[in-house]
C-alpha atoms as a PDB file:
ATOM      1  CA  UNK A   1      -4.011 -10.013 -89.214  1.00  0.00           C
ATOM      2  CA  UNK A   2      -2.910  -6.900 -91.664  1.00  0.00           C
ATOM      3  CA  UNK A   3      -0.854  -6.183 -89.305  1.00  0.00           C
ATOM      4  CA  UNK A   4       0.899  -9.605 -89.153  1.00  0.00           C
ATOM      5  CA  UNK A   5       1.027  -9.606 -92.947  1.00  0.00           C
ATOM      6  CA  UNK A   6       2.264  -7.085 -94.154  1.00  0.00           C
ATOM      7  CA  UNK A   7       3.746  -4.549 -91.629  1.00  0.00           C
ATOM      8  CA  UNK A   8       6.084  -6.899 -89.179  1.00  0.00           C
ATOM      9  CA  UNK A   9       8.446  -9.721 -89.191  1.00  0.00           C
ATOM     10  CA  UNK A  10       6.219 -12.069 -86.929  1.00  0.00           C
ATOM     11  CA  UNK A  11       9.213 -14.676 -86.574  1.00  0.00           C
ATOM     12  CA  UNK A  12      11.541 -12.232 -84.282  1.00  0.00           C
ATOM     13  CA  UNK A  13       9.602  -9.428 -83.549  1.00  0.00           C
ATOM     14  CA  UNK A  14       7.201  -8.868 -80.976  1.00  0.00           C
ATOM     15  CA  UNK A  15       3.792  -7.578 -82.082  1.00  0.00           C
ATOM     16  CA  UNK A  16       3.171  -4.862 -79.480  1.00  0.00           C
ATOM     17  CA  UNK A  17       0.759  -3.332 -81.143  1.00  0.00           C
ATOM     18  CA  UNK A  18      -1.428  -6.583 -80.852  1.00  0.00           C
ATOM     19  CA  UNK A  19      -0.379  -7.090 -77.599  1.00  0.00           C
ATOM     20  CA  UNK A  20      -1.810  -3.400 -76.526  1.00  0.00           C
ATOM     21  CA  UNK A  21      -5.285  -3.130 -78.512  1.00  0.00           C
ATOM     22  CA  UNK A  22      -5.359  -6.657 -76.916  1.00  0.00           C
ATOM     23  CA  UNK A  23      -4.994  -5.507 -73.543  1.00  0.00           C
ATOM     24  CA  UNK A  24      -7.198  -2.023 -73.896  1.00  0.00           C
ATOM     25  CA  UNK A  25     -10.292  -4.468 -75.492  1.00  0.00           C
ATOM     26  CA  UNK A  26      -9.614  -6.554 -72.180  1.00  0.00           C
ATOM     27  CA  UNK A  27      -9.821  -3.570 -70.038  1.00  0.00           C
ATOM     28  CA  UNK A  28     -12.545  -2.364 -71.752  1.00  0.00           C
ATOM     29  CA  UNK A  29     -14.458  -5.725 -71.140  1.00  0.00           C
ATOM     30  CA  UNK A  30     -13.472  -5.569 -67.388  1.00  0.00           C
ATOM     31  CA  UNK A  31     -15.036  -2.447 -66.950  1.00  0.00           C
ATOM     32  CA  UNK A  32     -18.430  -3.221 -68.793  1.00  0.00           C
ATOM     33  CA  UNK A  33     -18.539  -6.418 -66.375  1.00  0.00           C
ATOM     34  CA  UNK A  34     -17.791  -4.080 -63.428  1.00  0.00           C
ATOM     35  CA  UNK A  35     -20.257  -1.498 -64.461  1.00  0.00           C
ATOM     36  CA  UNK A  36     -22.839  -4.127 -64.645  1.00  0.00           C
ATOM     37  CA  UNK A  37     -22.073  -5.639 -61.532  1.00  0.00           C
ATOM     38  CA  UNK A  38     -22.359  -2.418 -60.108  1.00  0.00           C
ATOM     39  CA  UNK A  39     -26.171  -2.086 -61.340  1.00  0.00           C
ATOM     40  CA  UNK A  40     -26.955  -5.550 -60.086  1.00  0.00           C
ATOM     41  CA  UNK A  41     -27.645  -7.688 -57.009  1.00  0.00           C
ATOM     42  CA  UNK A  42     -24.015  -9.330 -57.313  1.00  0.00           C
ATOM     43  CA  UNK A  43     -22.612  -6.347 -55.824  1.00  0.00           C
ATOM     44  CA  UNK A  44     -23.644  -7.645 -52.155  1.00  0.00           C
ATOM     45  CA  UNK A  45     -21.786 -10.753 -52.754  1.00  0.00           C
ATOM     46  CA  UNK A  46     -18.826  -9.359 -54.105  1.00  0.00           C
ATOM     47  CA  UNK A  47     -15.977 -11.043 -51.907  1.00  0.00           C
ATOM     48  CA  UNK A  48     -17.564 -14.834 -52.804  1.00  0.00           C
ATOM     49  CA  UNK A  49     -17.836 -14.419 -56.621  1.00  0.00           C
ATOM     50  CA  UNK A  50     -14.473 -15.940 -58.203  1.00  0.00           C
ATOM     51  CA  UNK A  51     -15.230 -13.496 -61.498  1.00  0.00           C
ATOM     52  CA  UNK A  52     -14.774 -10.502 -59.462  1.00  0.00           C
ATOM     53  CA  UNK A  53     -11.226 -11.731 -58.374  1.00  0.00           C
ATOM     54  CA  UNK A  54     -10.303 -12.919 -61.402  1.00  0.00           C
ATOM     55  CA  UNK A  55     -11.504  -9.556 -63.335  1.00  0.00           C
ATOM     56  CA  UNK A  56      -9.594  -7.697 -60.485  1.00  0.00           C
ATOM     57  CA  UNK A  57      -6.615  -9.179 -61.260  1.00  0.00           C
ATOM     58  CA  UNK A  58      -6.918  -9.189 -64.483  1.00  0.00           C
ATOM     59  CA  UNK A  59      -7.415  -5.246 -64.874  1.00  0.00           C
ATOM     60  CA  UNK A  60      -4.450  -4.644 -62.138  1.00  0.00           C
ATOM     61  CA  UNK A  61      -2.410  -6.459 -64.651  1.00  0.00           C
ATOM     62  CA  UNK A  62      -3.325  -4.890 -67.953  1.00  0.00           C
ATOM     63  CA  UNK A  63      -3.833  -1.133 -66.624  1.00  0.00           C
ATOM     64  CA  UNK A  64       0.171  -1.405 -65.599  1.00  0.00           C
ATOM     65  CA  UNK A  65       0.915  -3.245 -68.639  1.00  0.00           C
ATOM     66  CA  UNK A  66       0.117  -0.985 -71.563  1.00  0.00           C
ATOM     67  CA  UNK A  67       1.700   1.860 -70.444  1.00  0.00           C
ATOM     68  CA  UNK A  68       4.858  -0.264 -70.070  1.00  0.00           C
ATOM     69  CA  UNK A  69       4.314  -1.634 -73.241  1.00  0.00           C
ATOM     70  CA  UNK A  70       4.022   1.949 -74.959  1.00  0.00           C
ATOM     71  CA  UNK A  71       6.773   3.057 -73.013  1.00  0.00           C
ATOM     72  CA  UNK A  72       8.826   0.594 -73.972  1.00  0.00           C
ATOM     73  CA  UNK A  73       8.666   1.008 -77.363  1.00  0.00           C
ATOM     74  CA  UNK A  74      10.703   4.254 -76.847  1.00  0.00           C
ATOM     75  CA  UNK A  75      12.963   3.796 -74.354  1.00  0.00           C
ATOM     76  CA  UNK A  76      14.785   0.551 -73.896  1.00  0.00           C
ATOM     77  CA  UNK A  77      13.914  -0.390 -70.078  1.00  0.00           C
ATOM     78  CA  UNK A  78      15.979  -3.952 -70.098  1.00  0.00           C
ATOM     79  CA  UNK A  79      15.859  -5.295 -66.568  1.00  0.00           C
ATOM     80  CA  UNK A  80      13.253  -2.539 -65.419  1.00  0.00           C
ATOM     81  CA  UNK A  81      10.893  -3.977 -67.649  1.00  0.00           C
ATOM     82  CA  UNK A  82      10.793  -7.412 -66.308  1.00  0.00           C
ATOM     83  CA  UNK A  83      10.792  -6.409 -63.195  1.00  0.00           C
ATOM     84  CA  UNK A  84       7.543  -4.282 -63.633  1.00  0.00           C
ATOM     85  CA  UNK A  85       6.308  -7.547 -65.663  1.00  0.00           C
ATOM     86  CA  UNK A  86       6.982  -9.906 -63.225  1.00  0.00           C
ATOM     87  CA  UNK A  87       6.000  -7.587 -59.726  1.00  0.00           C
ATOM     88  CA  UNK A  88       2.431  -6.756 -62.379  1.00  0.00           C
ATOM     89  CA  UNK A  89       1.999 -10.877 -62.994  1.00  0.00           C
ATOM     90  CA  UNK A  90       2.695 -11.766 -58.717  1.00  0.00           C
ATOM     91  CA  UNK A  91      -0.199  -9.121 -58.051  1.00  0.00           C
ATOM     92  CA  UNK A  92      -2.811 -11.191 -60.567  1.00  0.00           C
ATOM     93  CA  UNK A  93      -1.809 -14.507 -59.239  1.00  0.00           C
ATOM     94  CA  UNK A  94      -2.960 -13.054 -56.233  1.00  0.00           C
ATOM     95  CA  UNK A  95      -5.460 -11.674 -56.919  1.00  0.00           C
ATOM     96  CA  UNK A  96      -6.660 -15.217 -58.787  1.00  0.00           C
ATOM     97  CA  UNK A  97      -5.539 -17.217 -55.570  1.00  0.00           C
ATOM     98  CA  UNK A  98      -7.357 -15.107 -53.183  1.00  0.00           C
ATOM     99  CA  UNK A  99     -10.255 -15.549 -55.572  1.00  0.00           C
ATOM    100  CA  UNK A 100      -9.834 -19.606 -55.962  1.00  0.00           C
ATOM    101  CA  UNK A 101      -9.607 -19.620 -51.379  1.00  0.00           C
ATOM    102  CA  UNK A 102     -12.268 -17.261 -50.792  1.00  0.00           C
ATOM    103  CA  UNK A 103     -15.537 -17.968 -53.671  1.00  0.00           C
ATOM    104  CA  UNK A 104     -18.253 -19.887 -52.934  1.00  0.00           C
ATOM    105  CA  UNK A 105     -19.625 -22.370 -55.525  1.00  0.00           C
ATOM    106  CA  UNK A 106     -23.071 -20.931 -55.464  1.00  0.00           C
ATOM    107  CA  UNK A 107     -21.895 -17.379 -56.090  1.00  0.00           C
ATOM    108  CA  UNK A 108     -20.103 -18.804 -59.263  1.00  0.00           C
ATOM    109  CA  UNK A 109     -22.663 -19.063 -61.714  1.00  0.00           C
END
């Protein structure tokens, strides 16, 4: 919200800054979810549980995306970067639509 007030034109800039501690807290989530999994009983029903695809996808998409986000607020990328965007965003939609096909209901609580 500082940031937002007082440091950036929010009406034509892009907050990258909020858009990467945003994406690292995400990550960070991910792998506390994964970590627990890990400790659990879920872990032998891994393949029917539509959180683990989801969360998959999810971290794919975020662990290329910050660096590209960094990155890019060096070196002007133009097409590359929407490219990388796009190819990053195709990989978690399918990552969520294998998860929607393959999860069983009573994994999904």
């Amino acid at each position: 919200m500082i940031n937002i007030s007082f440091f950036s034109d929010y009406l034509t800039e892009f907050l990258d800054i909020n858009s990467i501690v945003g994406g690292i807290l995400i990550v960070i989530s991910i792998m506390i979810y994964f970590s627990e999994l890990v400790q659990s009983d879920g872990i032998l029903n891994l393949k029917k549980s539509m959180f683990f695809w989801i969360s998959l996808g999810a971290l794919f998409f975020y662990i290329g995306v910050i660096p590209v986000d960094v990155i890019a607020k060096f070196i002007n990328f133009g097409v590359v970067l929407r490219v990388i965007t796009l190819l990053l965003n195709l990989l978690m939609a399918g990552f969520f639509i294998t998860g929607f096909i393959v999860s069983e209901k009573e994994y999904n609580r």
